[in-house]
N, C-alpha and C. Protein backbone atom coordinates (compact mmCIF):
# COMPACT_ATOMS: atom_id res chain seq x y z
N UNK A 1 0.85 -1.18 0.00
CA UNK A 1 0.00 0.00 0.00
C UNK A 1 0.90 1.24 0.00
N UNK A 2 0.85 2.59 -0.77
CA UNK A 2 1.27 3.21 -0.77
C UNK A 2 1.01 4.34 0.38
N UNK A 3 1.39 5.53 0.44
CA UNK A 3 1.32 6.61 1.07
C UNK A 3 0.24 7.16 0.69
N UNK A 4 -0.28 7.29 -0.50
CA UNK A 4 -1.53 8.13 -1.21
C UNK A 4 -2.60 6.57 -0.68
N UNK A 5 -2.35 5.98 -0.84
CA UNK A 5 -3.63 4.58 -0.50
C UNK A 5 -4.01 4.87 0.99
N UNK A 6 -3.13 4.72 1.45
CA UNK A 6 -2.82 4.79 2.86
C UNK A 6 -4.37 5.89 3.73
N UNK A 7 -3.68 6.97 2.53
CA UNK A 7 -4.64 8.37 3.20
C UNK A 7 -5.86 8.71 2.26
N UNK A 8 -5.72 7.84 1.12
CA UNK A 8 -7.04 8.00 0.84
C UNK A 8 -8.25 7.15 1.75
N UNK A 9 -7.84 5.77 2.58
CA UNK A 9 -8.24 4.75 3.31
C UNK A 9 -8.97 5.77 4.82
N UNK A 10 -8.01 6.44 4.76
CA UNK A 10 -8.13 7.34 6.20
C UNK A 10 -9.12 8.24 6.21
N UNK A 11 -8.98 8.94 5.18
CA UNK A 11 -9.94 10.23 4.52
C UNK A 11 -11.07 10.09 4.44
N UNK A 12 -11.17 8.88 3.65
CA UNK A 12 -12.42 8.50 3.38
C UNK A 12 -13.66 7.44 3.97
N UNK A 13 -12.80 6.87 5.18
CA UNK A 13 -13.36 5.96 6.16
C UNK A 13 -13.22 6.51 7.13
N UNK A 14 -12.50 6.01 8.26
CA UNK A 14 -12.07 6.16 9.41
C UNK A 14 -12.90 7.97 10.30
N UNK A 15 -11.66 8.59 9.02
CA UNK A 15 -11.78 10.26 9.34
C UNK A 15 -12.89 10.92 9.20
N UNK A 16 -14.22 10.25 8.40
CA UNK A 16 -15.20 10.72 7.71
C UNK A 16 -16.40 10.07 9.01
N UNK A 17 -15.97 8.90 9.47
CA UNK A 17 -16.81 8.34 10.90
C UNK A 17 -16.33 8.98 11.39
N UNK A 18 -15.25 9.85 11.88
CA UNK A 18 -14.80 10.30 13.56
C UNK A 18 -15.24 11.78 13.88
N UNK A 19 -15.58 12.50 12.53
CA UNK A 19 -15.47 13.64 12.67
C UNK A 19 -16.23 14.49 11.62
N UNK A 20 -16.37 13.49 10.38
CA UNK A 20 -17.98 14.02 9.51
C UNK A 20 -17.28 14.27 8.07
N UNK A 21 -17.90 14.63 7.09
CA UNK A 21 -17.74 14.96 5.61
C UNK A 21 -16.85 16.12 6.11
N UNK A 22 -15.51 16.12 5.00
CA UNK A 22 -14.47 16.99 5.18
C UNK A 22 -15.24 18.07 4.61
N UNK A 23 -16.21 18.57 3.87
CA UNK A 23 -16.47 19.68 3.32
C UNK A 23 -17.27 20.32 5.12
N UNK A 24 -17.71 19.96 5.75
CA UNK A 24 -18.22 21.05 6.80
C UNK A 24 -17.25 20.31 7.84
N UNK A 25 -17.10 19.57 8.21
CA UNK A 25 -15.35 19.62 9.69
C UNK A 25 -14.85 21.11 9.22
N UNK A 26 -14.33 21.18 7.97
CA UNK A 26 -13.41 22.20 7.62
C UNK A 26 -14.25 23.09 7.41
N UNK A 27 -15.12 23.67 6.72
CA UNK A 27 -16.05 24.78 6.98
C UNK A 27 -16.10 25.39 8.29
N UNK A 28 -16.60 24.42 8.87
CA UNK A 28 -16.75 24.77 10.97
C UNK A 28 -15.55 25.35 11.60
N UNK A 29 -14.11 24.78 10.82
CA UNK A 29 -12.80 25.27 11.29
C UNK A 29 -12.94 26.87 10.85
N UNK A 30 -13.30 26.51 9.42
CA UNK A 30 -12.40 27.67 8.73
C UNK A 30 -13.38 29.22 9.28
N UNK A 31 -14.34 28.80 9.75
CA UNK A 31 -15.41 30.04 10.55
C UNK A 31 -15.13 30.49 11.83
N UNK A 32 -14.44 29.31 12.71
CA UNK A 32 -13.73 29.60 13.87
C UNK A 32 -12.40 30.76 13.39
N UNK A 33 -11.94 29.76 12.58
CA UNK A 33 -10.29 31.03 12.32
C UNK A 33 -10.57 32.16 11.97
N UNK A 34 -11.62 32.09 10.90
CA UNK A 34 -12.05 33.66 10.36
C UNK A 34 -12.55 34.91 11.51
N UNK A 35 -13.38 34.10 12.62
CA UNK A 35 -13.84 34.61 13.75
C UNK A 35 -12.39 35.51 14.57
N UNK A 36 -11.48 34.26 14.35
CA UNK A 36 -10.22 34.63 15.48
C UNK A 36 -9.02 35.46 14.96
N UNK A 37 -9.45 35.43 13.29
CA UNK A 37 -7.76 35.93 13.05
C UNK A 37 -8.49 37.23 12.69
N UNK A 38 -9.88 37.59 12.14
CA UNK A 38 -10.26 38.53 11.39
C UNK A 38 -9.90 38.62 10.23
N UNK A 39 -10.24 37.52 9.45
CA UNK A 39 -9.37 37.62 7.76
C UNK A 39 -10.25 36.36 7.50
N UNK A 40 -10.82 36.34 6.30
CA UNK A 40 -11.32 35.28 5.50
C UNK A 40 -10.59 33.87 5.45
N UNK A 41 -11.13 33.14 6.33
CA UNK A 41 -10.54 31.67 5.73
C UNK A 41 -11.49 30.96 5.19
N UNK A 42 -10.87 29.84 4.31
CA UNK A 42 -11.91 29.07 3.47
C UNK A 42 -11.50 27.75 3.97
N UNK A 43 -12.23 26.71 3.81
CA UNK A 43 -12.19 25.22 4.16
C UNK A 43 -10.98 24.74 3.38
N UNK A 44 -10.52 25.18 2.18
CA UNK A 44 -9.10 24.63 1.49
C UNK A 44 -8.14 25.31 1.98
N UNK A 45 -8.07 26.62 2.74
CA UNK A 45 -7.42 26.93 3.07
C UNK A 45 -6.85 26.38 4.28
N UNK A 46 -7.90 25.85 5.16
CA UNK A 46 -7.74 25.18 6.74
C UNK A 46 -6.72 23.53 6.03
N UNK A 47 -7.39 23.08 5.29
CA UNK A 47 -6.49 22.22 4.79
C UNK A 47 -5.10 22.43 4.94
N UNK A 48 -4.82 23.12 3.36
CA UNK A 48 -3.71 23.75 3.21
C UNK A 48 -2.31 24.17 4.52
N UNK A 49 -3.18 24.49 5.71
CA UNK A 49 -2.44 25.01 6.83
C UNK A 49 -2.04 23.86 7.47
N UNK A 50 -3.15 23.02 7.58
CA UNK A 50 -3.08 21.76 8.45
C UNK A 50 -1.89 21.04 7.73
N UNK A 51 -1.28 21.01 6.57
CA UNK A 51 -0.38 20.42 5.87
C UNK A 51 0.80 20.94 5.78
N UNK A 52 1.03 22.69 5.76
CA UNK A 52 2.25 22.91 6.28
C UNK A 52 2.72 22.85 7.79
N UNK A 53 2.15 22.75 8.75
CA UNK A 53 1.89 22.00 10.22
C UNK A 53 2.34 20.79 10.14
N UNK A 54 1.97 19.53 9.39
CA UNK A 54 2.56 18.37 9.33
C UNK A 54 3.87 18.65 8.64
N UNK A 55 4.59 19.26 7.64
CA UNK A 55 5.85 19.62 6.95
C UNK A 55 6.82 20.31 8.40
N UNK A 56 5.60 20.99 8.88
CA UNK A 56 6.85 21.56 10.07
C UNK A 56 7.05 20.34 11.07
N UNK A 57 6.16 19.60 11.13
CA UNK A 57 6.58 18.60 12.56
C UNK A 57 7.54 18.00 11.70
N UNK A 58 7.54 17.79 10.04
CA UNK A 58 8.45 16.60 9.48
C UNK A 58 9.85 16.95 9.61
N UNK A 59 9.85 18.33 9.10
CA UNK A 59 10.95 19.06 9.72
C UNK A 59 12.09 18.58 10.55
N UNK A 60 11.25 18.87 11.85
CA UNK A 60 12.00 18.18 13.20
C UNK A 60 12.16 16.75 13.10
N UNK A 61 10.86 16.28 12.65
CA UNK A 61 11.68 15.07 13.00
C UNK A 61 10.75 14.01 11.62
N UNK A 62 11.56 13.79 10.66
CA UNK A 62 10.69 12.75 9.70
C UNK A 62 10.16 11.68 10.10
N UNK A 63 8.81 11.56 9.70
CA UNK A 63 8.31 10.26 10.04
C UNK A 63 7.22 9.92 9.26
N UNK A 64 6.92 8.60 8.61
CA UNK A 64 6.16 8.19 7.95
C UNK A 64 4.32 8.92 7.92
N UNK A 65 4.24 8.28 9.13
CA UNK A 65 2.67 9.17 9.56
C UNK A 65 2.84 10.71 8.93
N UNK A 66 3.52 11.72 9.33
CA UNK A 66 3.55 12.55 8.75
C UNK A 66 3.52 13.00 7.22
N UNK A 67 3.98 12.04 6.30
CA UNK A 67 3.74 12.07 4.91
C UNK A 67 1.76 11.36 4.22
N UNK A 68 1.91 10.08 5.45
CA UNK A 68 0.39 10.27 5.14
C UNK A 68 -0.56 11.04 5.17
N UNK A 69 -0.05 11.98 6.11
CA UNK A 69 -0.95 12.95 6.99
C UNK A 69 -0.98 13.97 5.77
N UNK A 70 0.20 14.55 5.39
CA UNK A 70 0.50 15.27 4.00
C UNK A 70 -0.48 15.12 2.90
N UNK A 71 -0.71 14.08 2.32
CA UNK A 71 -1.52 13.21 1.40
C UNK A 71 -2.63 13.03 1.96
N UNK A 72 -3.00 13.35 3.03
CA UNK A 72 -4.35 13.05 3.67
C UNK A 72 -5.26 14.71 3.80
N UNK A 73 -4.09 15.46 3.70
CA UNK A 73 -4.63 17.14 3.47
C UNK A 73 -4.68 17.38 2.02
N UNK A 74 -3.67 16.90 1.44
CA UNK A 74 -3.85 17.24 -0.24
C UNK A 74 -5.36 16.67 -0.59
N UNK A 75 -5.95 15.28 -0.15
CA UNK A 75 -7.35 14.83 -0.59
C UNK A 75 -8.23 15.61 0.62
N UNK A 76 -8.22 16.24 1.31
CA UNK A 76 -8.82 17.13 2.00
C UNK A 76 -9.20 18.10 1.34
N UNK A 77 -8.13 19.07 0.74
CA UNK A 77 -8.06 20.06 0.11
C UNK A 77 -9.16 20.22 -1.30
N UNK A 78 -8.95 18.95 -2.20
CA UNK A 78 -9.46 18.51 -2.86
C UNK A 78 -10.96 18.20 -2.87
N UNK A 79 -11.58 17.70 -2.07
CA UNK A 79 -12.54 17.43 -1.54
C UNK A 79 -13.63 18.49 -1.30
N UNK A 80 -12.76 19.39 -0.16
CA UNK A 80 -13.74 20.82 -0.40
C UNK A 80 -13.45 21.31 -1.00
N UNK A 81 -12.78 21.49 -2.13
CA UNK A 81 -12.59 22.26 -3.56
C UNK A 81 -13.69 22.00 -4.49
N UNK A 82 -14.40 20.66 -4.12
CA UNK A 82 -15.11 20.20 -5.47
C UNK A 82 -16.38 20.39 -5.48
């Protein structure tokens, strides 16, 4: 299984029971941030962030999970894009 299998498995099962259709999880985020930062965020954008966040933990310290996690925001991103 690859890295992209991996997190499409996650995305689309697991993550989608724990916490709901990525198009409103991330909506709900991206209304909180907009609330807190005072600046427009969008649901691809909450993505987007959540993925340079995993690049910074990889940073410090590489680790597998973290590249799924990567690939698991890119089909995030994707998702509420569509």
């Amino acid at each position: 299984m690859t890295i992209l299998d991996e997190a499409a498995a996650i995305v689309d099962g697991a993550r989608q029971d724990n916490y709901g259709p990525p198009a409103l999880n991330h909506a709900r985020t991206a209304e909180m941030w907009t609330t807190y930062l005072g600046i427009r965020i969008t649901p691809r954008m909450v993505c987007i962030m959540n993925a340079l966040m995993k690049i910074s933990r990889d940073k410090h310290k590489p680790k597998h999970d973290n590249l799924v996690d990567i690939a698991g925001w890119a089909r995030n991103a994707e998702i509420v894009s569509e």
